[in-house]
Protein backbone atom coordinates (compact mmCIF):
# COMPACT_ATOMS: atom_id res chain seq x y z
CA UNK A 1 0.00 0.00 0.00
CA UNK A 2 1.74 2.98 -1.10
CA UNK A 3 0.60 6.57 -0.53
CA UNK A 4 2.56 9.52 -2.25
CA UNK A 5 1.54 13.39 -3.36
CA UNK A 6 0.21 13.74 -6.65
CA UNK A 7 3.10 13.96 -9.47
CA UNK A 8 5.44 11.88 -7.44
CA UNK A 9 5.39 8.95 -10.43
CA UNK A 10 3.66 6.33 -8.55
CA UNK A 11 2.85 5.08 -12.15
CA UNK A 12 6.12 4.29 -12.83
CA UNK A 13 6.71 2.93 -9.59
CA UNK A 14 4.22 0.24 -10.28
CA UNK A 15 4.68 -0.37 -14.25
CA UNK A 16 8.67 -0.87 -13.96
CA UNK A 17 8.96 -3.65 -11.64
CA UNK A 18 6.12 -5.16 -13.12
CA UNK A 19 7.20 -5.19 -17.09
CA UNK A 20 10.99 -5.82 -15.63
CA UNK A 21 9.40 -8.91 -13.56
CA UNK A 22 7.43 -10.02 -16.74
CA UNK A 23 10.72 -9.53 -18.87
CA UNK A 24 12.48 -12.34 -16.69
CA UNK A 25 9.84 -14.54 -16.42
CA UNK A 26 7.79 -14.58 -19.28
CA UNK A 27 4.46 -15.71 -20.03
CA UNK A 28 4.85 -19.27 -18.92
CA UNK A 29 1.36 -21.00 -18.39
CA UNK A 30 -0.95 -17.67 -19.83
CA UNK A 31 0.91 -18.32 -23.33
CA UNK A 32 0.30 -22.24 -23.16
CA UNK A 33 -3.23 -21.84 -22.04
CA UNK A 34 -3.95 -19.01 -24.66
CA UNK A 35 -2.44 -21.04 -27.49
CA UNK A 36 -4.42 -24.36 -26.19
CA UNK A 37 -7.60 -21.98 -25.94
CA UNK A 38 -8.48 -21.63 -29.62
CA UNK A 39 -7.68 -20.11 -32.95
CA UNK A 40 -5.79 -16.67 -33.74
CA UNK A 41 -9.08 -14.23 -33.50
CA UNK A 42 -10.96 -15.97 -31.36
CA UNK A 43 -8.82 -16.42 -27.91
CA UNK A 44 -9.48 -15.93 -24.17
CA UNK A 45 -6.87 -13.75 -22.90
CA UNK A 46 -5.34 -14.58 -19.84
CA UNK A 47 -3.29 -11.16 -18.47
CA UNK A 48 -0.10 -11.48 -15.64
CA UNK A 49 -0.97 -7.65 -14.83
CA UNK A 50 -4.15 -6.13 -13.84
CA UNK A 51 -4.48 -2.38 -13.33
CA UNK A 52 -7.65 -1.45 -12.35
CA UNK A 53 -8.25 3.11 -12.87
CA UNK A 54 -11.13 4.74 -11.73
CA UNK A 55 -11.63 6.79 -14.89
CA UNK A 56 -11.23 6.41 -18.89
CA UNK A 57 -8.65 9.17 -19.44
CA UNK A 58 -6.44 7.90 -16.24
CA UNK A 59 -6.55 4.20 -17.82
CA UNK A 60 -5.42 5.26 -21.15
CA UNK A 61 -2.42 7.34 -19.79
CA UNK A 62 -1.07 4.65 -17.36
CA UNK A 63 -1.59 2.16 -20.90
CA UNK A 64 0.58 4.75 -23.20
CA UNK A 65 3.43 4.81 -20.30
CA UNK A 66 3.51 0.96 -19.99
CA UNK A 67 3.37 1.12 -24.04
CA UNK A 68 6.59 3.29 -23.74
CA UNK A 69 8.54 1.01 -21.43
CA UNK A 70 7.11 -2.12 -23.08
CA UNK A 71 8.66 -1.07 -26.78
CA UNK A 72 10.24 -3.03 -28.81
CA UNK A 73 9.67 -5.68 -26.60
CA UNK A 74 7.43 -9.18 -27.02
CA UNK A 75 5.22 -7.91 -24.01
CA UNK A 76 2.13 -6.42 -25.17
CA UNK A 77 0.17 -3.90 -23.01
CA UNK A 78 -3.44 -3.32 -23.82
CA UNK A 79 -6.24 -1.28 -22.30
CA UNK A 80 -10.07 -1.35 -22.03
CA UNK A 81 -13.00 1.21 -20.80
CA UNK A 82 -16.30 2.54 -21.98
CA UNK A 83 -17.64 4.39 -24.32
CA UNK A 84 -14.74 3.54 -27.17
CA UNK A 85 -15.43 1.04 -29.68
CA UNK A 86 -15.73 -2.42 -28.17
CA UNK A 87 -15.21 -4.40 -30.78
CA UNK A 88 -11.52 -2.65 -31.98
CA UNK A 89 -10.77 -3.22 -28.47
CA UNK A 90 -12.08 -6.45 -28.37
CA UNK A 91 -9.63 -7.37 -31.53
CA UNK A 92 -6.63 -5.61 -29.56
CA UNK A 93 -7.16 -7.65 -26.93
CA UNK A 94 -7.10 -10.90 -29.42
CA UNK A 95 -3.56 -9.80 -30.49
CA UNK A 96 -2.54 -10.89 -26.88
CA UNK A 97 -2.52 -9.28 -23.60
CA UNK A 98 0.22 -9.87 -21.21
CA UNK A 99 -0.66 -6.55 -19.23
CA UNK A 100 -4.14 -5.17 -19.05
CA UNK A 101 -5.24 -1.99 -17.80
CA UNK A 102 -9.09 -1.55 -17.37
CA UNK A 103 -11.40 0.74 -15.83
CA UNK A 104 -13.45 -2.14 -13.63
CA UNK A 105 -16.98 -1.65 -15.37
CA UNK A 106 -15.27 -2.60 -18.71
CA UNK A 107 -13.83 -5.07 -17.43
CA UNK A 108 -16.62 -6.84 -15.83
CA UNK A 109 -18.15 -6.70 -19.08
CA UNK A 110 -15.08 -8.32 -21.08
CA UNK A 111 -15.36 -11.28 -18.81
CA UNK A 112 -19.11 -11.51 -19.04
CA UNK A 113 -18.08 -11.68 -23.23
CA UNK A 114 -15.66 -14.49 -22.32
CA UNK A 115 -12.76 -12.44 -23.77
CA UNK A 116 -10.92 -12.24 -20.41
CA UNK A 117 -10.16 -14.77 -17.31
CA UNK A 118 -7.11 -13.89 -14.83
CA UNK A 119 -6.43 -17.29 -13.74
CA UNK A 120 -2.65 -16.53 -14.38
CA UNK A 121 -2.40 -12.76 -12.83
CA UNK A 122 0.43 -12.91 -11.10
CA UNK A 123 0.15 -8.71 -10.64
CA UNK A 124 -3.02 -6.45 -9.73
CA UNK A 125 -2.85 -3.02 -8.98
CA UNK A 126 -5.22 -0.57 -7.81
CA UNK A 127 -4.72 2.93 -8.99
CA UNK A 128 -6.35 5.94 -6.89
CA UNK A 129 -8.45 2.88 -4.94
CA UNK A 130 -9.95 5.61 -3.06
CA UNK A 131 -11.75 7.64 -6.77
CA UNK A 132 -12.79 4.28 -7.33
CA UNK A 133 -14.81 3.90 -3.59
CA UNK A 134 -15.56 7.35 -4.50
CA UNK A 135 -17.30 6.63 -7.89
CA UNK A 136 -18.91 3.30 -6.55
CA UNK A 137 -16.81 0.82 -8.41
CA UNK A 138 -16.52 -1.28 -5.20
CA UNK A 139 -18.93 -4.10 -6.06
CA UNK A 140 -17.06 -4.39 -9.68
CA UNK A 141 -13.82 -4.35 -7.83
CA UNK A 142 -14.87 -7.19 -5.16
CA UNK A 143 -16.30 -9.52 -8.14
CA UNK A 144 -12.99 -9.61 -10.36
CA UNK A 145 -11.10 -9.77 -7.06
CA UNK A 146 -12.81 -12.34 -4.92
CA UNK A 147 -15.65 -14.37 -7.00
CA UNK A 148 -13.99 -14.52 -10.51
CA UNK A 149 -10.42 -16.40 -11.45
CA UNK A 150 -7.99 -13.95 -9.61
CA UNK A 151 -5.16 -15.92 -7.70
CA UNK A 152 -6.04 -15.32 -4.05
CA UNK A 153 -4.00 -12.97 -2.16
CA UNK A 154 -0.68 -14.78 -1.42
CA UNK A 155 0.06 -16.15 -4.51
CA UNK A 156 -0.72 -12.73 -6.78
CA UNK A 157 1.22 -9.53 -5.73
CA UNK A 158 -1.28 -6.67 -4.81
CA UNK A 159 -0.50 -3.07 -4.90
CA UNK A 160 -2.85 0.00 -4.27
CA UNK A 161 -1.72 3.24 -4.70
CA UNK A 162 -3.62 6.87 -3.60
CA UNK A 163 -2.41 10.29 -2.73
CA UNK A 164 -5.06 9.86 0.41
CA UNK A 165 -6.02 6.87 3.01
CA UNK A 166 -9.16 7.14 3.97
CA UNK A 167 -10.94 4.83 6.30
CA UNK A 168 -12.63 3.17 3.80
CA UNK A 169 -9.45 2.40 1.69
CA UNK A 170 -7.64 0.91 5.53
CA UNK A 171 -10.99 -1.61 5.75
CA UNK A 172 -10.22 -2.71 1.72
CA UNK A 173 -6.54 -3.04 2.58
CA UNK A 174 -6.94 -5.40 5.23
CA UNK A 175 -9.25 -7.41 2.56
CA UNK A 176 -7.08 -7.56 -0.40
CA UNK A 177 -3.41 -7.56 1.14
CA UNK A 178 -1.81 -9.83 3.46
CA UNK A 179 1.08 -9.35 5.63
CA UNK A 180 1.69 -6.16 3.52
CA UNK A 181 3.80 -3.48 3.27
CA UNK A 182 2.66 0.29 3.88
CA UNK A 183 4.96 2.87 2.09
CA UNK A 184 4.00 6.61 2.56
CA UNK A 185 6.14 9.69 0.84
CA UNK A 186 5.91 13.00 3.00
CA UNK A 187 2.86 13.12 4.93
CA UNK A 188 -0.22 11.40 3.90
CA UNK A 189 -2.60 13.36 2.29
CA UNK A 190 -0.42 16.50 2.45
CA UNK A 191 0.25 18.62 -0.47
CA UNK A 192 3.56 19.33 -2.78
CA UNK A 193 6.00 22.38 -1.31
CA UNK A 194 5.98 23.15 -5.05
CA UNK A 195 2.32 24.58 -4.87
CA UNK A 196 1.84 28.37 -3.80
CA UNK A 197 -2.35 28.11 -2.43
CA UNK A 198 -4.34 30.88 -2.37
CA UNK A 199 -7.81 31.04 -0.75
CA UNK A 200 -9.81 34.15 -1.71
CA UNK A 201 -13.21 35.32 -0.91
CA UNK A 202 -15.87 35.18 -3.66
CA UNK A 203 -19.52 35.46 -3.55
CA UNK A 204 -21.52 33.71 -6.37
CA UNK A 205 -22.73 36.60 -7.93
CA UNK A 206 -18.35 37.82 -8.08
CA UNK A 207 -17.05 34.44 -9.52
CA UNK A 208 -17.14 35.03 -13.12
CA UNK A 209 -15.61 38.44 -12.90
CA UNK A 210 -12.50 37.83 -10.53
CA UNK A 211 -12.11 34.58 -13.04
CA UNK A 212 -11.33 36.96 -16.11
CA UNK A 213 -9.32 38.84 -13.51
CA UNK A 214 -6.84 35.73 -12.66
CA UNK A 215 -6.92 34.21 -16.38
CA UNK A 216 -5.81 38.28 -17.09
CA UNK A 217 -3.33 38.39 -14.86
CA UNK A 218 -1.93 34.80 -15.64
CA UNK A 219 -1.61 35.02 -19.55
CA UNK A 220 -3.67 33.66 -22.06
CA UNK A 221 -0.87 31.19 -23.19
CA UNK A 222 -0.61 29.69 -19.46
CA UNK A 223 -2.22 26.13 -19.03
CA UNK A 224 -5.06 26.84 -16.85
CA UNK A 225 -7.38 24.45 -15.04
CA UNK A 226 -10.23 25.28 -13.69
CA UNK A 227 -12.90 23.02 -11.61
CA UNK A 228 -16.44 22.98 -11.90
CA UNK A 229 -18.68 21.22 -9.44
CA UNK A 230 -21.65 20.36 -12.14
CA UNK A 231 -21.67 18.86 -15.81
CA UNK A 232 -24.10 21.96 -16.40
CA UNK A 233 -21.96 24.82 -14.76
CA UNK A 234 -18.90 23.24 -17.07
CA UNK A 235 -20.61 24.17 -20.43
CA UNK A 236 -22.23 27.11 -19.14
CA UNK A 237 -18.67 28.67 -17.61
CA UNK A 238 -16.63 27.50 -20.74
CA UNK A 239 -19.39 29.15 -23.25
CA UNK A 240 -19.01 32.19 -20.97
CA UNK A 241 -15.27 31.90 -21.39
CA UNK A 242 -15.54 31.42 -25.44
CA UNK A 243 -17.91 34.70 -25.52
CA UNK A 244 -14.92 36.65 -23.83
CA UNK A 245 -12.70 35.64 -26.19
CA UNK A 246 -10.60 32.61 -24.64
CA UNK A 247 -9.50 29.71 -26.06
CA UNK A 248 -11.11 27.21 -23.97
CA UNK A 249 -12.66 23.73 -24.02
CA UNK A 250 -14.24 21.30 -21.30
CA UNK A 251 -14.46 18.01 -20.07
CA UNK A 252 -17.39 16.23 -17.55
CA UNK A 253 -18.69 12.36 -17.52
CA UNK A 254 -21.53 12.96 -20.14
CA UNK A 255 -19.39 13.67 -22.72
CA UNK A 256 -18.35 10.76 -25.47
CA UNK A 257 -15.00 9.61 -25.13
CA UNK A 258 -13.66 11.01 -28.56
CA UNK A 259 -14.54 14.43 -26.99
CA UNK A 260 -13.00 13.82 -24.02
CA UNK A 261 -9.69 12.74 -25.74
CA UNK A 262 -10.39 15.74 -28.15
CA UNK A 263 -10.55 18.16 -25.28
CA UNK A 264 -7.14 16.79 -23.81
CA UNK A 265 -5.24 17.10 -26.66
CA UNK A 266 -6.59 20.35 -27.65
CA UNK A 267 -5.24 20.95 -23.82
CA UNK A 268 -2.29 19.70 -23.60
CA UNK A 269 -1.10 20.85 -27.02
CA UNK A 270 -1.85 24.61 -25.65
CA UNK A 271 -4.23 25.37 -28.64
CA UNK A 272 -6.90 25.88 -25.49
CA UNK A 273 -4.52 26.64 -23.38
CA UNK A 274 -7.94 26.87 -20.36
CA UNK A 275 -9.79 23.49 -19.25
CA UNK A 276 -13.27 23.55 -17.55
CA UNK A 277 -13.75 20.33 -15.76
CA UNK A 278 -15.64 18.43 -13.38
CA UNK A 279 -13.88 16.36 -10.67
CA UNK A 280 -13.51 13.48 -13.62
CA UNK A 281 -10.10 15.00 -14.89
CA UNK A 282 -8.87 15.51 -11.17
CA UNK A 283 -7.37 12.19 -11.17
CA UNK A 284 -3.83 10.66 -11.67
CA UNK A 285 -4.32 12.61 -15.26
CA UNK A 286 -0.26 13.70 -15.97
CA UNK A 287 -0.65 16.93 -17.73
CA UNK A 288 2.57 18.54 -17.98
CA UNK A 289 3.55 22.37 -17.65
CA UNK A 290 -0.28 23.55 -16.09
CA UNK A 291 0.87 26.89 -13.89
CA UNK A 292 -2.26 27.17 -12.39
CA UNK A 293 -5.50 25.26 -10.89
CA UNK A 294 -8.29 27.68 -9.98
CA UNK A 295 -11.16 26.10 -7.83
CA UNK A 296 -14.24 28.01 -9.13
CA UNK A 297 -16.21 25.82 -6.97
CA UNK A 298 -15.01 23.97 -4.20
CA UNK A 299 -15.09 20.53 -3.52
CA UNK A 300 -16.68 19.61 -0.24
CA UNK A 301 -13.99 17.59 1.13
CA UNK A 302 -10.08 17.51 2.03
CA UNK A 303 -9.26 14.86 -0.23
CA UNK A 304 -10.71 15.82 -3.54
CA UNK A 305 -9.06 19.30 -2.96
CA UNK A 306 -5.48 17.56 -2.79
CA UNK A 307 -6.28 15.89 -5.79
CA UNK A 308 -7.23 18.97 -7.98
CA UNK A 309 -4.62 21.04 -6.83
CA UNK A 310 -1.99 18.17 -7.11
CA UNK A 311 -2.05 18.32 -11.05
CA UNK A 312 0.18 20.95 -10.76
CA UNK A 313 3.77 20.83 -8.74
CA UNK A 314 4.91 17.83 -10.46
CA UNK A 315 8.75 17.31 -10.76
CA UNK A 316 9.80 19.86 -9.08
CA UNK A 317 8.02 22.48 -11.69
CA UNK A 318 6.36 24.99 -9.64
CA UNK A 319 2.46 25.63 -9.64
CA UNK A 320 -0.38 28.24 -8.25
CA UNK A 321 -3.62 26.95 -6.69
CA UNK A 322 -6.36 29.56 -6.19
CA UNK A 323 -9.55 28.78 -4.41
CA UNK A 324 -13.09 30.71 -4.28
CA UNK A 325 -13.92 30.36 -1.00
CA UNK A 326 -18.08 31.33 0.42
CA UNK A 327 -20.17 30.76 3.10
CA UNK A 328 -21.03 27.28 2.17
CA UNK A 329 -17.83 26.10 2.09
CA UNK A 330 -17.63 26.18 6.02
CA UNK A 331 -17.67 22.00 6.35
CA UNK A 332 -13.75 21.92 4.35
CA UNK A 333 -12.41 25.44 6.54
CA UNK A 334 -10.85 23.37 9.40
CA UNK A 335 -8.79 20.99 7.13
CA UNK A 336 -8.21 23.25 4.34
CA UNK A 337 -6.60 25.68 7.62
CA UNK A 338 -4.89 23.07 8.73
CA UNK A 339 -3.13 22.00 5.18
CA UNK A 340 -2.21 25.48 4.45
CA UNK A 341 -0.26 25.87 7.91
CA UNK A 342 1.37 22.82 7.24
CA UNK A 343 2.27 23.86 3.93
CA UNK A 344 3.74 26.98 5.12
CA UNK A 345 0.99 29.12 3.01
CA UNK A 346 -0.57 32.66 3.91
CA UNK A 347 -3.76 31.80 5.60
CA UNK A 348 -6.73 34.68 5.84
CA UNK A 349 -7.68 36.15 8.52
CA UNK A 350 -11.15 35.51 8.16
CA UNK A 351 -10.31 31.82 7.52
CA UNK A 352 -8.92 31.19 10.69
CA UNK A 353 -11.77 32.97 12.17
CA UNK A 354 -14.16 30.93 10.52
CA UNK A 355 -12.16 27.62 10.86
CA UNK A 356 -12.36 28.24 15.03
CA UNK A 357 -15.50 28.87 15.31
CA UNK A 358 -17.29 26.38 13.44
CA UNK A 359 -14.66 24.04 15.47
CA UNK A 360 -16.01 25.62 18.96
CA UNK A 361 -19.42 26.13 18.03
CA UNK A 362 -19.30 22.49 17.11
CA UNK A 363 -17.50 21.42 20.24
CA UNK A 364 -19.19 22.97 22.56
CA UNK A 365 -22.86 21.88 21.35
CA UNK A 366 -24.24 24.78 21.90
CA UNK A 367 -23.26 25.53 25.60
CA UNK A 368 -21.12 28.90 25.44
CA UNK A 369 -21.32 31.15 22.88
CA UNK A 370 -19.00 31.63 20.08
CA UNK A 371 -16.41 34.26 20.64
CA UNK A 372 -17.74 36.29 18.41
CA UNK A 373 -20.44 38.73 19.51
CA UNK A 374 -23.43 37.63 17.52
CA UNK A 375 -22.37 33.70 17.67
CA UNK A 376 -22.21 32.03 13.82
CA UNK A 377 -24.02 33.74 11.23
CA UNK A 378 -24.02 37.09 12.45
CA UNK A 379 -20.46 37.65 11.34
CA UNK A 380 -19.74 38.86 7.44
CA UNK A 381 -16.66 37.16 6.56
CA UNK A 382 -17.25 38.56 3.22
CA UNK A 383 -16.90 41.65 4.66
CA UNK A 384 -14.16 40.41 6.70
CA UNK A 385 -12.29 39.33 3.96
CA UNK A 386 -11.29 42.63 2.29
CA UNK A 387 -7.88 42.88 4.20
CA UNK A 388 -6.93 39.39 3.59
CA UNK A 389 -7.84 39.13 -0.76
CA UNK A 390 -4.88 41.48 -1.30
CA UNK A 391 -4.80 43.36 -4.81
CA UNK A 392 -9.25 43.74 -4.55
CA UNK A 393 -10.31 47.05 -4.62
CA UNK A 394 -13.21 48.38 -2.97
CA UNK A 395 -15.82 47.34 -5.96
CA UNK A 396 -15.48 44.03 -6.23
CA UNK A 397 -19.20 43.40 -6.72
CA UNK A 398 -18.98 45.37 -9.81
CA UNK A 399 -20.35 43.23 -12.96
CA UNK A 400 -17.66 42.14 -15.52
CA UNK A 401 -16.55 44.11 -18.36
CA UNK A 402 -15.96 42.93 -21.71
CA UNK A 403 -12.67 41.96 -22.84
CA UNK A 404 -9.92 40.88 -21.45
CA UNK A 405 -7.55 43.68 -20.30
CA UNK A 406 -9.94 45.82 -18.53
CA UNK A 407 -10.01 42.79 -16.16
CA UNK A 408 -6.88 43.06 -14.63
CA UNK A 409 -6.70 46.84 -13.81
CA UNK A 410 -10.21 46.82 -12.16
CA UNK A 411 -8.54 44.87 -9.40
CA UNK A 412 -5.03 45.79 -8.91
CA UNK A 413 -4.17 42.17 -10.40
CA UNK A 414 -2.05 43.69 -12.91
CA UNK A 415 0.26 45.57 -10.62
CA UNK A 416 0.38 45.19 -6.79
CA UNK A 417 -1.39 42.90 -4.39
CA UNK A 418 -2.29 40.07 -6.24
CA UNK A 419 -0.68 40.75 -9.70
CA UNK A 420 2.28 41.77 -7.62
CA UNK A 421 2.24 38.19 -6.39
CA UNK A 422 1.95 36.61 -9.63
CA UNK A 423 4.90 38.49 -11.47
CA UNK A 424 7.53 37.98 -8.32
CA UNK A 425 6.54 33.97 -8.67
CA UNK A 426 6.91 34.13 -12.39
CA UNK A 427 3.26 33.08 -13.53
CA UNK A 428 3.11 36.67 -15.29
């Protein structure tokens, strides 16, 4: 069980030892069996290596990095997941499959077909276990782990790997390990030194406006992410994005996988050099040179923050995390306090405010009264939050303007305060 910040390349620390073991030993029984099973076209494939991903795009990345330390080789990687075209996967697979990575739906469903059986996996990983809890896989994970084929535990290796380790993820340890090993880099569930978090104050009505102001004050050409909590609220922000004039595009779950991919590339490349996304692209997802993550909404818990922000920071590269913070996000203030003071970051006032007395209002169950004068509620922290969003001026309820450069000079984001912070870190 191995737990590691995002972008610490816990892919490769699964994939090597696994292709180098294969390497050495072969196929062995899985190559006799296949050949025994039937025709060329028509065989059963029986995998060494299992990786299971919660999501499409995270399954097709780990499959192109095992595809580049697998080439030239005799070892043939080979991936599955929905909503791509079955039956060219279905005819990969009958080219042979040695390692298999699988989103677990898919792969239920490639059993079911009789295409797949993992009598001989010798190797199963589990990559972000906890998205996959998360997203409800767990009944698809317990069937190909502990009704179907699969070697008990003993005889297979088993390897999970997560930035986090929640409770539930401890309980499914103790089920699918034995006698195992737990490895943990840094502080579990802790974020990279390389990111520079920001928490600001922003009321619904403000969101769209001090969004033009950071994309201003970033560049146009800087890879951008920015998370969306609803399928709907992605379309509608990246439309609204389009109608300013920035190259954007989106991803969410009820999009078709070519789009998805589409979006991605178009992303990566830097030809939209902005992503709107739901939580779906938060994931393991290795997207090189992204400055900056910008939490329009934010998620309601601890671990799905560390996951959004942890696209950026990786290898050393540094990265800027900025987070609209409101009212309703009281539930995360106490650990998203806590992981900024470990972190070394600047912390609001108003957030450490906040952060104590939900904490005492919710220790004390209603005994005392809060420290502040009119208990919780009667304090503005949006008020309260001038001092501490350096770089705002006074109206920063004031609608948007159109176009882009206005944005930055309504705010001070183009010189001091907050633009001040962006040119001294180099995101300018």
């Amino acid at each position: 069980m191995a737990c590691a910040q995002t972008g610490s390349g816990k892919t490769v620390a699964f994939l090597l030892p696994i292709l180098s073991q294969i390497y050495t030993d072969g196929p062995g029984e899985a190559l006799k069996t296949v050949k025994e099973n039937g025709r060329y076209g028509h065989r059963k494939q029986y995998p060494i290596s299992l990786v299971l991903a919660p999501t499409r795009e995270l399954a097709v990345q780990i499959y192109e990095e095992a595809r580049k330390f697998s080439y030239q080789s005799r070892v043939r990687p080979c991936v599955v997941y929905g909503g791509a075209d079955i039956g060219q996967q279905i005819r990969d697979l009958e080219r042979g499959c040695h390692l298999l990575v699988a989103t677990p739906g898919c792969l239920v469903d490639m059993m079911e077909r009789g295409k797949i059986e993992l009598d001989f996996c010798k190797y199963l990983v589990l990559d972000e276990a906890d998205r996959m809890l998360d997203m409800g896989f767990e009944p698809q994970i317990r069937r190909i782990v502990e009704q179907d084929t699969m070697p008990p535990k003993g005889v297979r290796h088993t390897m999970m790997f997560s930035a986090t380790f929640p409770k539930e993820i401890q309980m499914l340890t103790q089920e699918f390990l034995d006698e195992y090993i737990f490895l943990a880099m840094g502080r579990v569930g802790s974020t990279s030194e390389n990111i520079t978090q920001k928490v600001v104050w922003v009321e619904d009505s403000d969101k769209r406006s001090f969004l033009l102001d950071l994309l201003n004050a970033t560049g146009k050409d800087s890879l951008t992410l920015v998370f969306v909590e609803t399928k709907k609220g992605t379309d509608s922000l990246e439309n609204f994005l389009y109608l300013e004039g920035y190259a954007c595009t989106s991803i969410h779950g009820d999009q078709s996988q070519r789009d998805r991919e589409e979006a991605l590339h178009q992303f990566r490349s830097g030809k939209s050099p902005i992503l709107v996304a739901t939580a779906v692209a938060a994931r393991g997802l290795d997207i090189s040179n992204v400055k900056h993550v910008i939490n329009f909404d934010l998620p309601s818990d601890i671990e799905e923050y560390i996951h959004r922000i942890g696209r950026i920071g990786h290898v050393g590269n540094l990265g800027l995390a900025t987070s609209f913070f409101k009212k309703r996000n009281i539930n995360i203030t106490k650990d998203l306090l806590d992981l900024l003071v470990e972190a070394k970051r600047e912390v609001p006032s108003w957030l450490e405010n906040m952060a104590y007395e939900h904490h005492y209002k919710g220790s004390s169950r209603g005994r005392s009264k809060s420290r502040f004068s009119g208990g919780f509620g009667a304090r503005d922290y949006g008020q309260s939050s001038g001092s501490s969003n350096s770089g705002f001026s006074s109206n920063h309820g004031s609608s948007s303007c159109s176009g882009g450069g206005a944005h930055g000079s309504n705010r001070g984001f183009g010189g001091g305060g907050y633009g001040g912070f962006y040119n001294s870190d180099g995101f300018g």
